[in-house]
N, C-alpha and C. Protein backbone atom coordinates (compact mmCIF):
# COMPACT_ATOMS: atom_id res chain seq x y z
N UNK A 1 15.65 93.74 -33.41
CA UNK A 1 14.74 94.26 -34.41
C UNK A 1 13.30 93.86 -34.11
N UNK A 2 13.07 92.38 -33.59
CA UNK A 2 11.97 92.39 -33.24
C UNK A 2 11.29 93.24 -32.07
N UNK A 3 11.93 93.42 -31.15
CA UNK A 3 11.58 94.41 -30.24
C UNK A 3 11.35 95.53 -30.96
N UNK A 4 11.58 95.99 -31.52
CA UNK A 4 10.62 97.28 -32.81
C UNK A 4 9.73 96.86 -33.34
N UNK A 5 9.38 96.10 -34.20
CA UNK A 5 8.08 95.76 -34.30
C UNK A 5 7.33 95.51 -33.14
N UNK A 6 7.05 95.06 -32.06
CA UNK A 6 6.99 94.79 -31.24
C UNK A 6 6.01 96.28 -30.58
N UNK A 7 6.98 97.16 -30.03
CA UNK A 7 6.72 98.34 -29.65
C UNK A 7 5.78 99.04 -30.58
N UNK A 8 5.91 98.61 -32.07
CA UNK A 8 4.65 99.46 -32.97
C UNK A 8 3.70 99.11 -32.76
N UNK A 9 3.70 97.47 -32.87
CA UNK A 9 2.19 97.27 -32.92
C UNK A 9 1.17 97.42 -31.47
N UNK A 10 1.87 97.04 -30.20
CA UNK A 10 1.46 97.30 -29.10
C UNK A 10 1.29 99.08 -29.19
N UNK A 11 2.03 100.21 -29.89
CA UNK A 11 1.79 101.35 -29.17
C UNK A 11 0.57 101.46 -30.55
N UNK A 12 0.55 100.82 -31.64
CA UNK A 12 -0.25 101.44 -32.81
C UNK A 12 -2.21 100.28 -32.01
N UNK A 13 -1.53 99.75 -31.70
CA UNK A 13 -3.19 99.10 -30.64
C UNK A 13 -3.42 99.72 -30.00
N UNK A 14 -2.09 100.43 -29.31
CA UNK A 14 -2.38 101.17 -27.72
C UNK A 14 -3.21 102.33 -28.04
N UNK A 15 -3.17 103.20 -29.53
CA UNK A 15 -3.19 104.36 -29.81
C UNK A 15 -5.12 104.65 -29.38
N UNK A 16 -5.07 103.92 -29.57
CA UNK A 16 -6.93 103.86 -29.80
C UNK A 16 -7.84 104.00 -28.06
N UNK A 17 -6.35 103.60 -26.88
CA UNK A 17 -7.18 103.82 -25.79
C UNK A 17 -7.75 105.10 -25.05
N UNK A 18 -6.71 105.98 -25.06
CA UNK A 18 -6.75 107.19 -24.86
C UNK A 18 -8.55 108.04 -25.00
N UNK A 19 -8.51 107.64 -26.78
CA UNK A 19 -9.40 108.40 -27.42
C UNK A 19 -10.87 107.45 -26.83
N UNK A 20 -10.57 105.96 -26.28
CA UNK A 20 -11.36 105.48 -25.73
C UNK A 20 -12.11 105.88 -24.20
N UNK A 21 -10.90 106.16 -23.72
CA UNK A 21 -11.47 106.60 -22.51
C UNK A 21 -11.95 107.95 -22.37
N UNK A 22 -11.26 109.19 -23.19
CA UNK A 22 -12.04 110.26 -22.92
C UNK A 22 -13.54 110.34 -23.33
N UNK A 23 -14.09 109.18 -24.54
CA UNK A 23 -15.23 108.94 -24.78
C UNK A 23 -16.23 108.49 -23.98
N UNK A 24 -15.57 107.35 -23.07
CA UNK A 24 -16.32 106.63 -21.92
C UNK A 24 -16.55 107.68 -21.03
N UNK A 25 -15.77 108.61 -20.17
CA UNK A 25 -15.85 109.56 -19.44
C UNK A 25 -16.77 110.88 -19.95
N UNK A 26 -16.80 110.90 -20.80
CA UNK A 26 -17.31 112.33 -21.53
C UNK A 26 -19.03 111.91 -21.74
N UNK A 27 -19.14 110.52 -22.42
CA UNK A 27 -20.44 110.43 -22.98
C UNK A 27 -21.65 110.12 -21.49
N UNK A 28 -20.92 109.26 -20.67
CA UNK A 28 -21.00 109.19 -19.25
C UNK A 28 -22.09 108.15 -19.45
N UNK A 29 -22.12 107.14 -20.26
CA UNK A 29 -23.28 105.96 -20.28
C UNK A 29 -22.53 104.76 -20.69
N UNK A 30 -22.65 103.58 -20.30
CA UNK A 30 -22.41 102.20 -20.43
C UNK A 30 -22.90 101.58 -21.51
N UNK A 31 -24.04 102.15 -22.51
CA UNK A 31 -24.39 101.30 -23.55
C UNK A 31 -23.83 101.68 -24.71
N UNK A 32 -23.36 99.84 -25.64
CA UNK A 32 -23.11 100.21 -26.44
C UNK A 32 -21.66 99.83 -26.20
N UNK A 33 -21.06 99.64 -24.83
CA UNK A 33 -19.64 98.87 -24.42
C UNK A 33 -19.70 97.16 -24.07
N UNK A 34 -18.98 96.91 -24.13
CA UNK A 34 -18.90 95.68 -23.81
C UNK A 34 -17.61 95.07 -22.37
N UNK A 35 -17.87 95.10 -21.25
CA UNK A 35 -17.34 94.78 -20.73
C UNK A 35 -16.57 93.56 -20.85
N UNK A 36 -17.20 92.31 -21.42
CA UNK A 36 -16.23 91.33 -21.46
C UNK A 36 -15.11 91.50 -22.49
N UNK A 37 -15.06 92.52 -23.52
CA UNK A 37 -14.34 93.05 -24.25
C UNK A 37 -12.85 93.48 -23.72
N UNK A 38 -13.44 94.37 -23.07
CA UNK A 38 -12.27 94.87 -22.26
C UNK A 38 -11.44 94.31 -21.58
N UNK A 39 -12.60 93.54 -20.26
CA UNK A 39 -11.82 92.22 -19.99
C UNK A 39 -10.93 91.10 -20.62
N UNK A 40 -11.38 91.00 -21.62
CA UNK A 40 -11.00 89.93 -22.55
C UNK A 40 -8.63 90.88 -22.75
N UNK A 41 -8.97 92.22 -23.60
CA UNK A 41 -7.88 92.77 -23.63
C UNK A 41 -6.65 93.02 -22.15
N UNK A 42 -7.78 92.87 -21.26
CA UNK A 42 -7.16 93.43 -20.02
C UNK A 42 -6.17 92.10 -19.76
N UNK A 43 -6.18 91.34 -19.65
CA UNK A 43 -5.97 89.25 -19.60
C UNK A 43 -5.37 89.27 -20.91
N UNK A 44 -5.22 90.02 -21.67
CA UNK A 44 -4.44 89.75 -22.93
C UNK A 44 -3.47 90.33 -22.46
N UNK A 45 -3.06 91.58 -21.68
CA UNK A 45 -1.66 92.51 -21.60
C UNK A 45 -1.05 91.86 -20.31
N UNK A 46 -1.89 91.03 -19.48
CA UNK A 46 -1.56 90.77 -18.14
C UNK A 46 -0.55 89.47 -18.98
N UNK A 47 -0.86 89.03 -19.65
CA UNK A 47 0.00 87.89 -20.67
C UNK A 47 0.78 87.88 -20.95
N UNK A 48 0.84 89.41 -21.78
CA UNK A 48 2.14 89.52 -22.29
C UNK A 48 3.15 90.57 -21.63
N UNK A 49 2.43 90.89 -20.42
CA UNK A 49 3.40 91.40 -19.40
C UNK A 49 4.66 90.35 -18.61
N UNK A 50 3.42 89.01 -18.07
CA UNK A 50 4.15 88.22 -17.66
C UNK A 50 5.07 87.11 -19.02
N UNK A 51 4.62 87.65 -20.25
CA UNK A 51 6.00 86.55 -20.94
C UNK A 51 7.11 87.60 -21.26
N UNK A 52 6.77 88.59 -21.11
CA UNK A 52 7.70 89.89 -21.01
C UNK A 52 8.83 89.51 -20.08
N UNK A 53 8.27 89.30 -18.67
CA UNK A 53 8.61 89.28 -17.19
C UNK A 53 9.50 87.72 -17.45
N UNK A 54 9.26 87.23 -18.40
CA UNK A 54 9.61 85.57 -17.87
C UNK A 54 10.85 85.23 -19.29
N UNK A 55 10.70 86.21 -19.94
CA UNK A 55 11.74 85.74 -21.09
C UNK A 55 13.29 85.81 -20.34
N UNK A 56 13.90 85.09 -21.63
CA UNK A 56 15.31 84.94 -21.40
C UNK A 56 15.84 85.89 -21.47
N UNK A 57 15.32 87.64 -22.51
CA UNK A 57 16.19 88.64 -22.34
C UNK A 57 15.28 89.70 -22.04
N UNK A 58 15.25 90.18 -21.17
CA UNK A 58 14.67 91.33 -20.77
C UNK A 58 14.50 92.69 -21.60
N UNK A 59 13.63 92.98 -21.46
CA UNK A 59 13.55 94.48 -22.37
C UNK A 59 12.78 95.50 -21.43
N UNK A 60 13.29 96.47 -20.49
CA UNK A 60 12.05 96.66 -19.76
C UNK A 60 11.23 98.10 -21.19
N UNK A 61 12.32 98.58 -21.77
CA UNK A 61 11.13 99.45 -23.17
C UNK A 61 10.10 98.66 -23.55
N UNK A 62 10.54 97.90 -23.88
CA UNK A 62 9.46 96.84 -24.06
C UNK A 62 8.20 96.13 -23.22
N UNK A 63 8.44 96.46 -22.54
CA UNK A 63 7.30 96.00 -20.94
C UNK A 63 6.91 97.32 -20.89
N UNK A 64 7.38 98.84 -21.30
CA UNK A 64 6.80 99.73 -20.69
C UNK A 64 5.59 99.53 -21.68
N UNK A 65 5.31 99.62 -22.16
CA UNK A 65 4.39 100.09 -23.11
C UNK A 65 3.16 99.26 -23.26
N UNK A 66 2.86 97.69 -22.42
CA UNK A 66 2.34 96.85 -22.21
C UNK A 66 1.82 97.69 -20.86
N UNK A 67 2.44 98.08 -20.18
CA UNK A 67 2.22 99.05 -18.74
C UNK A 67 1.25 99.79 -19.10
N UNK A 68 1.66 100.48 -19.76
CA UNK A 68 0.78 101.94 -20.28
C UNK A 68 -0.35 101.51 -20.89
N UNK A 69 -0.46 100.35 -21.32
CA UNK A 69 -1.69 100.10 -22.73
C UNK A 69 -2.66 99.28 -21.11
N UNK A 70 -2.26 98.53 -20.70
CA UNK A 70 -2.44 97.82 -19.24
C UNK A 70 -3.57 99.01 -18.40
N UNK A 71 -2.55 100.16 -18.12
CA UNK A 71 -3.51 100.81 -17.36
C UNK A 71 -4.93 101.75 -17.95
N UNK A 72 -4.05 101.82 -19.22
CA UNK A 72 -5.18 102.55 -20.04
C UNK A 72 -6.94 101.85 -19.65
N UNK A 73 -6.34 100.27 -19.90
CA UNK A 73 -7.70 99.22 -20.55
C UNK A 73 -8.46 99.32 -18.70
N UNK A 74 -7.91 99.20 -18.13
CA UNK A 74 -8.15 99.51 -16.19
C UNK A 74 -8.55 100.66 -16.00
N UNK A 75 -8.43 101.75 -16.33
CA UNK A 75 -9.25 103.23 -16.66
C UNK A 75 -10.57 102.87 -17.13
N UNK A 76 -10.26 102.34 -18.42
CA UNK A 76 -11.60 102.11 -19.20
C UNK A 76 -12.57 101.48 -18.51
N UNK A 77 -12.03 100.12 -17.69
CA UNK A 77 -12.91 99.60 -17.36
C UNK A 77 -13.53 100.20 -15.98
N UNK A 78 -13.01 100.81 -15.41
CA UNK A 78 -13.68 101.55 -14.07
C UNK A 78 -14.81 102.58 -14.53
N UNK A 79 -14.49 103.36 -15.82
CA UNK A 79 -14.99 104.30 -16.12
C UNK A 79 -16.57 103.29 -16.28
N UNK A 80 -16.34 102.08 -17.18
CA UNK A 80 -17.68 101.27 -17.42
C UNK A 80 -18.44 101.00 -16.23
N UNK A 81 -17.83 100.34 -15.07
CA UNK A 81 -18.67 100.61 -13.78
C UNK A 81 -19.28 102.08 -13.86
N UNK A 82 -18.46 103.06 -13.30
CA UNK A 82 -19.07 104.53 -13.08
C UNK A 82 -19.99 104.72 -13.86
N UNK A 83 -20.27 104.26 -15.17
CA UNK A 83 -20.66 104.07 -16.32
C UNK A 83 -22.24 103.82 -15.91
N UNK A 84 -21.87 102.27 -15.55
CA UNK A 84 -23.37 101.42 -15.70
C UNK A 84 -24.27 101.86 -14.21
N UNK A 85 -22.88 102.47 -13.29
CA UNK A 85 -24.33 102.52 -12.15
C UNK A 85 -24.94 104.13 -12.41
N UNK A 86 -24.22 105.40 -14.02
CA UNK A 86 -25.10 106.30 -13.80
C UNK A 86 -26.57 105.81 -14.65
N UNK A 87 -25.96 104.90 -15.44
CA UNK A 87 -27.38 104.34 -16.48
C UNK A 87 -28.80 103.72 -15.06
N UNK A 88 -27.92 103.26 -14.44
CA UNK A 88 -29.02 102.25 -13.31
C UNK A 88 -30.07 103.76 -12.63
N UNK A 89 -29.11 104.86 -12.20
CA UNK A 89 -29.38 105.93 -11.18
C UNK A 89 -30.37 106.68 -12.50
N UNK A 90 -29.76 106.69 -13.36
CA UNK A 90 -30.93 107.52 -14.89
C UNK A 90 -32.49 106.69 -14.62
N UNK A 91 -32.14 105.13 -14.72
CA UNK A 91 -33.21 104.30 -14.94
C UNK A 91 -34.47 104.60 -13.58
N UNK A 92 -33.37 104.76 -12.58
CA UNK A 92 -34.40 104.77 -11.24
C UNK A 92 -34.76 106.42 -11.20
N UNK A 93 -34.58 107.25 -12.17
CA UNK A 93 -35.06 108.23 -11.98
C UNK A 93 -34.27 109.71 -11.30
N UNK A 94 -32.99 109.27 -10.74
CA UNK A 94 -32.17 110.28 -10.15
C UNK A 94 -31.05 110.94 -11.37
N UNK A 95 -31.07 112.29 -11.15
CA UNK A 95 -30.40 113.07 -11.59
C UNK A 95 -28.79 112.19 -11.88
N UNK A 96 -27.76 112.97 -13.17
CA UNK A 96 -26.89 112.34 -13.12
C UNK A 96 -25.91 112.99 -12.41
């Protein structure tokens, strides 16, 4: 049973990345994000991937969805690079 709760609250956190990244990609600027943010979440799933990985009973449903929320936050954060060097290329004056 706990593995259901479990899966909600990770997919009801997860729900919010999606709509995150098509924003990062779409708006196509870095301000206003916070990279150590992300970071901070990214080191949060890598956590609970590996106590996932290290428990006494395995669940891999349960690890998937740490996967998925995992790569989401790794999207996001690449998009923030792509992000900050079009803000730098705006700043120096080149087309985006």
């Amino acid at each position: 049973m706990s593995e259901i709760f479990e899966i909600a609250m990770v997919c009801l956190f997860g729900a919010s990345w999606p709509i995150n990244v098509a924003k990062s990609y779409k708006v196509r600027t870095a301000k206003g994000k916070s990279v150590m943010f992300l970071l901070f979440i990214w080191v949060g799933y890598i956590c609970g991937i590996t106590a996932k990985l290290t428990a006494d009973s395995f669940k891999w449903y349960v690890l998937m969805f740490y996967v998925i929320n995992l790569i989401m936050v790794s999207v996001d954060i690449l998009l923030y690079i792509r992000n900050k060097r079009l803000d730098a290329a705006l700043e120096r004056g080149e087309e985006k």
